[in-house]
Protein backbone atom coordinates (compact mmCIF):
# COMPACT_ATOMS: atom_id res chain seq x y z
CA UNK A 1 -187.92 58.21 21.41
CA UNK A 2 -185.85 61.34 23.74
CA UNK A 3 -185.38 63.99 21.61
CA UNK A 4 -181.91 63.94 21.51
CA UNK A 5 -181.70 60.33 20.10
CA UNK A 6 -183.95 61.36 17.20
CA UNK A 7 -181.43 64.32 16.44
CA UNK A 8 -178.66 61.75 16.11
CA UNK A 9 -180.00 59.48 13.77
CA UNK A 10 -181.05 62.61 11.69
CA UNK A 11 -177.38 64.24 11.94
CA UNK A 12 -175.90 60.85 10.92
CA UNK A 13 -178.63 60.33 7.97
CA UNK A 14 -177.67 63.63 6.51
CA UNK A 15 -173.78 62.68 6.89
CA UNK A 16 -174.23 59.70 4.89
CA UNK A 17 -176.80 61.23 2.27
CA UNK A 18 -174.95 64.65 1.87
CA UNK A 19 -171.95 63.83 2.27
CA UNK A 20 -170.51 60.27 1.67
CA UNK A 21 -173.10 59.82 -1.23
CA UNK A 22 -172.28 60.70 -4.83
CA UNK A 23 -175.45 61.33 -6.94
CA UNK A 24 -173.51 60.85 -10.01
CA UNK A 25 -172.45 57.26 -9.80
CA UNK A 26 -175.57 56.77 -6.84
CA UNK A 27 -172.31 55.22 -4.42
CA UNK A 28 -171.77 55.93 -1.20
CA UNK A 29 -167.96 55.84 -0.90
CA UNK A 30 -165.50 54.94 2.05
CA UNK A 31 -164.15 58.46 3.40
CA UNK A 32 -164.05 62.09 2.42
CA UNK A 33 -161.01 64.81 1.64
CA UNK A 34 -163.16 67.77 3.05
CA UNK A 35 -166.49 68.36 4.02
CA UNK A 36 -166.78 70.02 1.06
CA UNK A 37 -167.47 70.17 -2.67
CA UNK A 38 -163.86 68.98 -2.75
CA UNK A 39 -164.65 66.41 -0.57
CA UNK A 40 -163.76 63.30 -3.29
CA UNK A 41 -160.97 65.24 -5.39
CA UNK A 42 -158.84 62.34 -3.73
CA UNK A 43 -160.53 59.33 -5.32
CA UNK A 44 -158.64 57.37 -8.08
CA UNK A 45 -158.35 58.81 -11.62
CA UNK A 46 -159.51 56.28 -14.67
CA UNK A 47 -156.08 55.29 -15.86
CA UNK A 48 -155.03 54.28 -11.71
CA UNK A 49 -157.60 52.44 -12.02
CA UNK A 50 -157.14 50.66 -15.16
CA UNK A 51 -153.82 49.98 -14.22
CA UNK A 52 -154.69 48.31 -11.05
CA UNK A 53 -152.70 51.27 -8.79
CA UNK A 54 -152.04 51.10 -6.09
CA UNK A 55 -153.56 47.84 -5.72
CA UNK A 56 -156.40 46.25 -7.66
CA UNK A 57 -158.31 46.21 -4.69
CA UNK A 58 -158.57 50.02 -4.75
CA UNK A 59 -157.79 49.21 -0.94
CA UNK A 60 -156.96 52.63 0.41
CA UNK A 61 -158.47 54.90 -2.16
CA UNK A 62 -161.99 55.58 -0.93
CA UNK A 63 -163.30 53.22 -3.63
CA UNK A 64 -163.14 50.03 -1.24
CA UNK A 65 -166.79 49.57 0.11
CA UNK A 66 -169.62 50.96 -1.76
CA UNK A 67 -171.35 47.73 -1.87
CA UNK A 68 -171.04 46.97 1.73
CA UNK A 69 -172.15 50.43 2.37
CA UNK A 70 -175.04 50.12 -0.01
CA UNK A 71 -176.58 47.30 1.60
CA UNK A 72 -176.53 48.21 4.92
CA UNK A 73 -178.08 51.67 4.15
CA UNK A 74 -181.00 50.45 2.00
CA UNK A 75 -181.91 48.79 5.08
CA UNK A 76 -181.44 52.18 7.03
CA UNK A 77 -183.71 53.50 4.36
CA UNK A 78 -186.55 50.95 5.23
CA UNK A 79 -185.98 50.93 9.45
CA UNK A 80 -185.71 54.16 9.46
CA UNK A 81 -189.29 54.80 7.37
CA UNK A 82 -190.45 51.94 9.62
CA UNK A 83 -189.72 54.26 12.92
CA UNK A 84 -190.49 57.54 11.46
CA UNK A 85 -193.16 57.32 8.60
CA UNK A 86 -192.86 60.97 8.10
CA UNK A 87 -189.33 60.54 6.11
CA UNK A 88 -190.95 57.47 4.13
CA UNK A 89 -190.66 60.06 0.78
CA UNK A 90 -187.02 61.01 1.29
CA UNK A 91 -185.92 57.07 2.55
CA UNK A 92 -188.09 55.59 -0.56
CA UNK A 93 -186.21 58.71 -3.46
CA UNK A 94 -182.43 57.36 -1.23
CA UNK A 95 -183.23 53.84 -1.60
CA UNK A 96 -183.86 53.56 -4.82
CA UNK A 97 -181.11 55.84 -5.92
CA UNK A 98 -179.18 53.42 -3.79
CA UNK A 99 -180.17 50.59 -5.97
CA UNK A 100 -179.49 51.92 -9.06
CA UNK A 101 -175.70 51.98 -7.54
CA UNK A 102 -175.98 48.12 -6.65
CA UNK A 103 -177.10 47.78 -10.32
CA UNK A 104 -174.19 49.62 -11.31
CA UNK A 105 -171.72 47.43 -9.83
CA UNK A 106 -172.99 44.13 -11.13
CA UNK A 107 -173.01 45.29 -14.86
CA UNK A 108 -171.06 48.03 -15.31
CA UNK A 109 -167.51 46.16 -16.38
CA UNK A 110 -170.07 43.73 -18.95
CA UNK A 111 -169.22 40.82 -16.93
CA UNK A 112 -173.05 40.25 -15.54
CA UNK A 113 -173.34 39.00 -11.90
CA UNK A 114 -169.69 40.48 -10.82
CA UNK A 115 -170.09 42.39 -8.07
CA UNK A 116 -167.57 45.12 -8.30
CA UNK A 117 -166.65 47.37 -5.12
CA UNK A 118 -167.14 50.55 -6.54
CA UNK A 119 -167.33 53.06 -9.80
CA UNK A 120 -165.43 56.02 -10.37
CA UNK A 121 -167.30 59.07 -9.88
CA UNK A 122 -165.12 60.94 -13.09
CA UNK A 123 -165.99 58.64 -15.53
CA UNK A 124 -168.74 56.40 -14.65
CA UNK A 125 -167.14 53.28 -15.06
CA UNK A 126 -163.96 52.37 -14.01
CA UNK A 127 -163.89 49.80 -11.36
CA UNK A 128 -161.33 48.31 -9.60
CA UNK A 129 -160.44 44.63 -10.86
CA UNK A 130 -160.84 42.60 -7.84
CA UNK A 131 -163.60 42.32 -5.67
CA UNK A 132 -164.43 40.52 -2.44
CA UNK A 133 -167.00 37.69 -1.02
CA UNK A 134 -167.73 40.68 1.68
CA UNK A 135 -169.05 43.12 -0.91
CA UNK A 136 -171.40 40.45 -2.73
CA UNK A 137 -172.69 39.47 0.81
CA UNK A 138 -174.01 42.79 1.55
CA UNK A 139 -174.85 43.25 -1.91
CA UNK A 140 -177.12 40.43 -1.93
CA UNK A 141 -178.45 41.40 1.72
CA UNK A 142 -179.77 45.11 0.74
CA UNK A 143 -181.09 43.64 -2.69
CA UNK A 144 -182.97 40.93 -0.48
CA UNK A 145 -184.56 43.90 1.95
CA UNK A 146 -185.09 46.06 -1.02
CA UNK A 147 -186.87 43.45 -2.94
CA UNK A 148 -189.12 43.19 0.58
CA UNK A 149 -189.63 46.74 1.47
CA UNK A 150 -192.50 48.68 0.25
CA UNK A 151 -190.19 50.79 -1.86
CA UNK A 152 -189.65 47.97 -4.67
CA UNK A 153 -191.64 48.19 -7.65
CA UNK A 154 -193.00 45.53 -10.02
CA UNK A 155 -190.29 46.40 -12.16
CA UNK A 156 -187.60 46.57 -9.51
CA UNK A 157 -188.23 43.30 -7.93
CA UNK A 158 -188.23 42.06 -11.10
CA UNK A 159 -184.69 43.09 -12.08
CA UNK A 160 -183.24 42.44 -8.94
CA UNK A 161 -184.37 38.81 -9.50
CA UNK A 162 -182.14 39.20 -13.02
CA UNK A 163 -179.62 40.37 -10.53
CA UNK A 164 -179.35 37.87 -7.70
CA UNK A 165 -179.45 34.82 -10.54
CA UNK A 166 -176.99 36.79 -12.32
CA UNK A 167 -174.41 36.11 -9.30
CA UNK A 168 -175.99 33.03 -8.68
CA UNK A 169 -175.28 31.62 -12.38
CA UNK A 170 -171.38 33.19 -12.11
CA UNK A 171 -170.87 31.13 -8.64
CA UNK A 172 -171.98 28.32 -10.55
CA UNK A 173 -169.69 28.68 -13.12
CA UNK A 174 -167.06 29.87 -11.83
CA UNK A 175 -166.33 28.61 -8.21
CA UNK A 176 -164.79 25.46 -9.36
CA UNK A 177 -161.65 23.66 -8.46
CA UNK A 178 -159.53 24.56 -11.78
CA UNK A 179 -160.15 28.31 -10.54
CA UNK A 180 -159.53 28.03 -6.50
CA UNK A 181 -163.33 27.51 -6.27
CA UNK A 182 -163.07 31.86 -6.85
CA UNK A 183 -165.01 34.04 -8.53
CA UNK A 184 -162.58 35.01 -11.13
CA UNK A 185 -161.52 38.86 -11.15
CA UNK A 186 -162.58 41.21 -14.08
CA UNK A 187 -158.60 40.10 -14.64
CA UNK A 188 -160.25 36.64 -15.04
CA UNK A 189 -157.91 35.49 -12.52
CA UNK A 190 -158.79 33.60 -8.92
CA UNK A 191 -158.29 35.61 -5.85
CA UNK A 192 -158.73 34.24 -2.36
CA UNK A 193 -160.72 37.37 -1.74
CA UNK A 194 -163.58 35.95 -3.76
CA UNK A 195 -162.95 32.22 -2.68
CA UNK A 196 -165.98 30.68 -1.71
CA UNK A 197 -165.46 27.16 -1.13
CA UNK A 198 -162.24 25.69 0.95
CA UNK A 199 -162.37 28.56 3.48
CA UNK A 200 -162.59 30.28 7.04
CA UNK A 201 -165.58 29.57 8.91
CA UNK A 202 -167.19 32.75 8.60
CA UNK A 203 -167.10 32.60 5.18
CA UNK A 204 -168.67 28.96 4.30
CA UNK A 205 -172.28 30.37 3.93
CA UNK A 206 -171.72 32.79 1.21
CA UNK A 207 -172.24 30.94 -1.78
CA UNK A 208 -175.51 28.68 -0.27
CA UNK A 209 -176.39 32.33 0.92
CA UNK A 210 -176.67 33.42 -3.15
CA UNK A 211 -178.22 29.96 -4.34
CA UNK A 212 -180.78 30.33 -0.98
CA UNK A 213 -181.54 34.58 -2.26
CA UNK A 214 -181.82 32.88 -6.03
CA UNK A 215 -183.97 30.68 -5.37
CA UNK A 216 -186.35 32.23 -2.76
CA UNK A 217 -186.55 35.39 -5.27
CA UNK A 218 -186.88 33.72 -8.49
CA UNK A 219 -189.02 30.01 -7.15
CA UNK A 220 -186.68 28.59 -9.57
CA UNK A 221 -186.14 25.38 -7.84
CA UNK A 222 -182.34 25.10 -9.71
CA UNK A 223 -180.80 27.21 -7.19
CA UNK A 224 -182.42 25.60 -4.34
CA UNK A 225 -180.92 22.32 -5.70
CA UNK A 226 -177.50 24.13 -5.54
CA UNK A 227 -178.28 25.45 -1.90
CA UNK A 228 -178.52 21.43 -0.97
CA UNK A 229 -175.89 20.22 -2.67
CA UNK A 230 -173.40 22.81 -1.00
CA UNK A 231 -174.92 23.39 2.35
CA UNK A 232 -174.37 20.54 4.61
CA UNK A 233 -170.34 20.82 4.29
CA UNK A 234 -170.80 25.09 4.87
CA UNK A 235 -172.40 24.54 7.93
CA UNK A 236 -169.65 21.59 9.02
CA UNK A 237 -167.43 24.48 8.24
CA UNK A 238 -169.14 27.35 10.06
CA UNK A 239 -169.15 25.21 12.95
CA UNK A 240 -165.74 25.48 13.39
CA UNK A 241 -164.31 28.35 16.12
CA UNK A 242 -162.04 29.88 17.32
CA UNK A 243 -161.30 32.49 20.36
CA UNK A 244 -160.68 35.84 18.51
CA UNK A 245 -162.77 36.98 15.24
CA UNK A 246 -161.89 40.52 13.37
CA UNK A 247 -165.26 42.52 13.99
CA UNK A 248 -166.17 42.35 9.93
CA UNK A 249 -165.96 38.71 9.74
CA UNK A 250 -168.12 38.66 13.49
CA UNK A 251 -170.60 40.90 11.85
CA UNK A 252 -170.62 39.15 8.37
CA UNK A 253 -171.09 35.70 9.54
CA UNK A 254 -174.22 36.95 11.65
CA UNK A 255 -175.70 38.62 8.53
CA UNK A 256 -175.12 35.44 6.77
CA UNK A 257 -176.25 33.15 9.37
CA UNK A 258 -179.91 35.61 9.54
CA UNK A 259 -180.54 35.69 5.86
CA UNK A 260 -179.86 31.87 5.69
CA UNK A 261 -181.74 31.06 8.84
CA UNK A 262 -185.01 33.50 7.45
CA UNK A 263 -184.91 31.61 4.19
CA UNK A 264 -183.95 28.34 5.63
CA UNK A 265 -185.05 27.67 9.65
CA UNK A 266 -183.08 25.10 10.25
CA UNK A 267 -181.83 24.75 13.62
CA UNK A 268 -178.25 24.75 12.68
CA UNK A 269 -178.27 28.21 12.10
CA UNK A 270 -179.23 29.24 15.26
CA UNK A 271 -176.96 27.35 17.62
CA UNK A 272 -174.02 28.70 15.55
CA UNK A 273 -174.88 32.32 15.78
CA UNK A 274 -176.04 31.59 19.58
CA UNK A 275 -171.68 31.09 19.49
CA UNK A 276 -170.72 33.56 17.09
CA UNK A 277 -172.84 36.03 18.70
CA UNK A 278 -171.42 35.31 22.27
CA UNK A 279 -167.87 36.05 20.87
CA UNK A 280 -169.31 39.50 19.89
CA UNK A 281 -170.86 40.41 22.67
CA UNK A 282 -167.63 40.21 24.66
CA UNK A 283 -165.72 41.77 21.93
CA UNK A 284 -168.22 44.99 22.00
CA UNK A 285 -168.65 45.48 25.81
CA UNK A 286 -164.87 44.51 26.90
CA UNK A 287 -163.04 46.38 23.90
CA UNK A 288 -164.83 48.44 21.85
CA UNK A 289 -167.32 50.24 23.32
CA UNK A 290 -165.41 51.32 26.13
CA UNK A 291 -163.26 52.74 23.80
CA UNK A 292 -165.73 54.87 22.22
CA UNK A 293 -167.35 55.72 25.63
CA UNK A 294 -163.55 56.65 27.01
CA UNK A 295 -162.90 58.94 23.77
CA UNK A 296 -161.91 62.29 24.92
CA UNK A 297 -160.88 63.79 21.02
CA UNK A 298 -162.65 65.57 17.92
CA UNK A 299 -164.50 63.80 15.27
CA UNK A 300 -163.44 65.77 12.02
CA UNK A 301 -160.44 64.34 10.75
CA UNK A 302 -160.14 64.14 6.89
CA UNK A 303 -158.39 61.66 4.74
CA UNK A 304 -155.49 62.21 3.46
CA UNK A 305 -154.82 61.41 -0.57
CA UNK A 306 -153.73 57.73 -0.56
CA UNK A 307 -151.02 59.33 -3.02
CA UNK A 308 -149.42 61.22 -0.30
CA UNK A 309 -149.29 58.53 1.75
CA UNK A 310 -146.41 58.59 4.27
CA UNK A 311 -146.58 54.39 4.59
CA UNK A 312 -146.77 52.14 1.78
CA UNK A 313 -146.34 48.75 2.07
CA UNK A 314 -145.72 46.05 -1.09
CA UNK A 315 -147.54 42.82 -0.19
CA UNK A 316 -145.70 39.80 -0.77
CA UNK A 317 -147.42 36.38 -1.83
CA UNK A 318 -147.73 33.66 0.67
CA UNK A 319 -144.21 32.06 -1.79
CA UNK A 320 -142.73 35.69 -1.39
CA UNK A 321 -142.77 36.76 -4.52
CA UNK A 322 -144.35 40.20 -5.02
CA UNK A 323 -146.40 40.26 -8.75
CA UNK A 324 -149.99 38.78 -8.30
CA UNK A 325 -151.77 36.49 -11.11
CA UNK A 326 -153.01 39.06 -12.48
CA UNK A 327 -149.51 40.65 -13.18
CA UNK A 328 -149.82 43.57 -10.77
CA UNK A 329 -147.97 44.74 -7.97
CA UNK A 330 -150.33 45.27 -4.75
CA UNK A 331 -149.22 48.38 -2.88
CA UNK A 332 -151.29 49.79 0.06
CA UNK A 333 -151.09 53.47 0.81
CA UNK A 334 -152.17 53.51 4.53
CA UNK A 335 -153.97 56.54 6.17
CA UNK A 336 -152.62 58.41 8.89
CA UNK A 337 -153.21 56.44 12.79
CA UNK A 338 -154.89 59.03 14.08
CA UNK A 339 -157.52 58.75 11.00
CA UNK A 340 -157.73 55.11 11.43
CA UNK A 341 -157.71 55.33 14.66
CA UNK A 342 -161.44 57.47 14.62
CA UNK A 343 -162.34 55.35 11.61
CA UNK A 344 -162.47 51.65 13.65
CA UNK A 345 -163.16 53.43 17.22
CA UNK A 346 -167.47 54.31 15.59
CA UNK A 347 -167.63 51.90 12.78
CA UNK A 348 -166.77 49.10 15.25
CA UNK A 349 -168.98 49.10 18.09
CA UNK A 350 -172.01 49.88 14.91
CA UNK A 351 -170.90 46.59 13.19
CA UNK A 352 -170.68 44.20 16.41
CA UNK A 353 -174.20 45.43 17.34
CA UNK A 354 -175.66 45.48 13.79
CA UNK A 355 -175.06 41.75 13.73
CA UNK A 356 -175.91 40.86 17.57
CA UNK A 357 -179.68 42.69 16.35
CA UNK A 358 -179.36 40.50 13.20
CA UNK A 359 -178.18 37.05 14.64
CA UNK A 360 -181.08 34.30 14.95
CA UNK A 361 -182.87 34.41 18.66
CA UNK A 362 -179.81 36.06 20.73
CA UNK A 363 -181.64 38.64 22.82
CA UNK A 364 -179.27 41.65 23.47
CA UNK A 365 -179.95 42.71 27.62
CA UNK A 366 -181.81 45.84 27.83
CA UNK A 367 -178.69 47.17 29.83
CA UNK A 368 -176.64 46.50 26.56
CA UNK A 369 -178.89 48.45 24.86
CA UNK A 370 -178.95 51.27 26.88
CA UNK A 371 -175.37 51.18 26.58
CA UNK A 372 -175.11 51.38 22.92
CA UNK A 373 -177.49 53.65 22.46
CA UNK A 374 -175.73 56.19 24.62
CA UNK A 375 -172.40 55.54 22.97
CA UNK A 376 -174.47 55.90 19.78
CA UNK A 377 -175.44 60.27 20.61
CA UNK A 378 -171.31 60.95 21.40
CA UNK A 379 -169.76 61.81 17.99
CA UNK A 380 -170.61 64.47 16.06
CA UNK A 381 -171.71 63.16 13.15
CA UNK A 382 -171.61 66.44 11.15
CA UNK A 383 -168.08 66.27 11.49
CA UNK A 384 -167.54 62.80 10.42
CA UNK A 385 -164.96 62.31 7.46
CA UNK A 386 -165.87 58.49 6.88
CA UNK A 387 -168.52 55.54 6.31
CA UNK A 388 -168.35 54.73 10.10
CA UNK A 389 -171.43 56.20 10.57
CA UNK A 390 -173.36 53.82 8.48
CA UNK A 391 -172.56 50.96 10.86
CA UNK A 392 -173.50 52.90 13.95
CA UNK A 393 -176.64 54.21 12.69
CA UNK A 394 -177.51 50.68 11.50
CA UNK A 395 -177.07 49.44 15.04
CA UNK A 396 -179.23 52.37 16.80
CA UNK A 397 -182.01 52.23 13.60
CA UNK A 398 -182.37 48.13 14.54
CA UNK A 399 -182.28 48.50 17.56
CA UNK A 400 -184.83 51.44 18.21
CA UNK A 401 -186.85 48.88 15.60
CA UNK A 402 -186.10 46.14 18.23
CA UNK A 403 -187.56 47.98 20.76
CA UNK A 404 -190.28 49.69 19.24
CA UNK A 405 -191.63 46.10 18.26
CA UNK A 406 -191.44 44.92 21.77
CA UNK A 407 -193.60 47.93 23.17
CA UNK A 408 -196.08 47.00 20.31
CA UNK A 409 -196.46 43.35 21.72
CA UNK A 410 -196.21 44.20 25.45
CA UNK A 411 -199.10 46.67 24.79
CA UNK A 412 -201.21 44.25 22.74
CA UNK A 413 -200.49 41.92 25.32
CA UNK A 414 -201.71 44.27 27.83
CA UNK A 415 -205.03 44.94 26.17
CA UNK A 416 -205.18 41.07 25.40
CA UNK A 417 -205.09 40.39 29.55
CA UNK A 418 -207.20 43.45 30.08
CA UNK A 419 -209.66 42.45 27.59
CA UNK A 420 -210.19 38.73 29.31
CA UNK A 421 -209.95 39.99 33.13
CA UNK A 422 -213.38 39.94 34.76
């Protein structure tokens, strides 16, 4: 590895532990005020929170993805102590700290196997109401790698077995016809943002995902049961496609279709992320990344309070009317377009090749990789005011992994043929 590449990853590792991370609450959260000790005066106060403002989403607040953060970087933590074993102390001390914030977020609110987005960093524990199927996913993922990686302790892997049959147990419950086949809200309402059953594609394998993690974590044949009964109709439904995907539910459905497809090698898996992964590949080296390569600006632009928001748009129900089930009104306080702008043109092209890496037997073309890798060393992630960086040093991390694997078999290969020549 050049030494400029090595640089990188270490300038975007200290971004996301110094900066994005809060050691109070162990969260990393979405985007920063400053790059300062200011840097998440922004974030929601309790009572917003409690009172479900501006949305009970907490979309727009900096409190939207901590748990989609947190599982991609405790996989960071364990590639990146996998390519450099002299940072195995400092990845193991993250890691952990980075479970105790997935913890957090399932128990927090008292309603066990909930998977909340986030915690506020004044108080400790005030979570937004409403959740999402994309922040259990990744929840579930970096619990499943932590559980794997020589971090985990006895005790760890033990509790993150309560954990995963904690979620488990609620989908069982809870994702029923009489409640939109939903995880209800801490509201104890449905929302189609935890709807598991009777939706998109992409989103079929969630619920067999958390049965298939239960199961293969706890050998309690139960969940495995549930995994059967459910997965023949998910994967009817992931089959289904269409021309354009948004790059989250690309890079979701990948992650789902690896984790099932580890646990579960059924062929299935593969010859819909051989698809899925196609529709990526196009997406990342026809949109995205030469957008990032073409990039000509800075890379320090802060967020602005979602309170001062210049646009704010009231989202209407699909009947018009503008009060949820759960009585509130959903307002979203959107950021500036030149911060959104920065935001998608990193996280992107790091979330398109995070799930290419992850998807079930598609090799990614060494040109590709070159490609990436290049686009990976232009921002300046010392400057970086959001989470994008997480996605784009997952991509370079698995796929520096990728490669460092493949020298490791050509060379044993090598001595193999060496060995038997006469």
């Amino acid at each position: 590895m050049n030494i400029q590449l090595r640089e990188t990853i270490d300038a975007a590792w200290n971004q996301i532990t110094r900066l994005l991370f809060c050691e109070k609450v162990n969260l990393l959260y979405d985007y920063l005020g400053s790059l300062d000790e200011r840097r998440f005066d922004f974030l929601p106060q309790p009572e917003e929170i409690r009172r479900g403002f501006p949305n009970s989403k907490g979309y727009g607040t900096g409190m939207e993805d901590s748990m989609l953060n947190a599982g991609i970087a405790v996989d960071i933590c364990i590639l990146r102590t996998g390519l450099f074993p002299d940072t195995a102390e400092e990845c193991e001390a993250f890691a952990r700290r980075l479970f105790k914030g997935m913890e957090l977020c399932a128990t927090v609110h008292g309603r066990n196997g909930y998977i909340v987005r986030s915690v506020s960093h004044r108080d400790g524990k005030s979570c937004y109401a409403c959740s999402s199927r994309d922040q259990m996913t990744f929840w579930s993922w970096g619990l499943w790698r932590y559980f794997h990686s020589p971090f985990a302790t006895a005790a760890e892997r033990g509790r993150i077995t309560e954990l995963v049959i904690m979620l488990a147990e609620r989908g069982e419950r809870e994702v029923t016809k009489e409640n939109d086949y939903s995880y209800l809200t801490l509201d104890g309402v449905p929302d189609i943002l935890n709807r598991m059953d009777h939706v998109q594609p992409h989103e079929t394998l969630r619920l067999p995902m958390f049965y298939l993690v239960a199961h293969a974590l706890s050998g309690n044949r139960h969940w495995r049961k549930c995994y059967e009964r459910c997965i023949e109709q998910a994967l009817a439904g992931a089959a289904g496609m269409k021309e354009w995907w948004n790059h989250f539910e690309l890079s979701q459905f990948l992650l789902s279709l690896s984790l099932c497809h580890r646990l579960d090698p059924r062929p299935e898996f593969v010859r819909i992320a051989r698809r899925i992964a196609a529709i990526a590949e196009q997406q990342l080296c026809e949109n995205f990344l030469p957008q990032l390569e073409q990039w000509r600006g800075g890379w320090c632009i802060p967020a602005n309070s979602w309170r001062d928001s210049g646009h704010i748009t009231l989202m209407k129900r699909t009947d018009g009317g503008v009060v949820g089930a759960d009585g509130r009104l959903d307002l979203r306080c959107h950021q500036e377009p030149a911060f959104m702008k920065l935001f998608d043109l990193v996280r992107i092209p790091g979330n398109l090749m995070a799930g290419l890496l992850l998807a079930p037997d598609h090799p990614v073309s060494a040109a590709l990789q070159e490609r990436f890798l290049t686009a990976f060393l232009k921002p300046d992630y010392s400057r970086t005011c959001t989470c994008s960086s997480v996605s784009m040093l997952y991509g370079a991390l698995l796929l520096s992994g990728n490669r460092k694997r493949q020298r490791t078999i050509n060379r044993n290969l090598f001595f193999k043929t060496d060995f038997l020549s006469p």
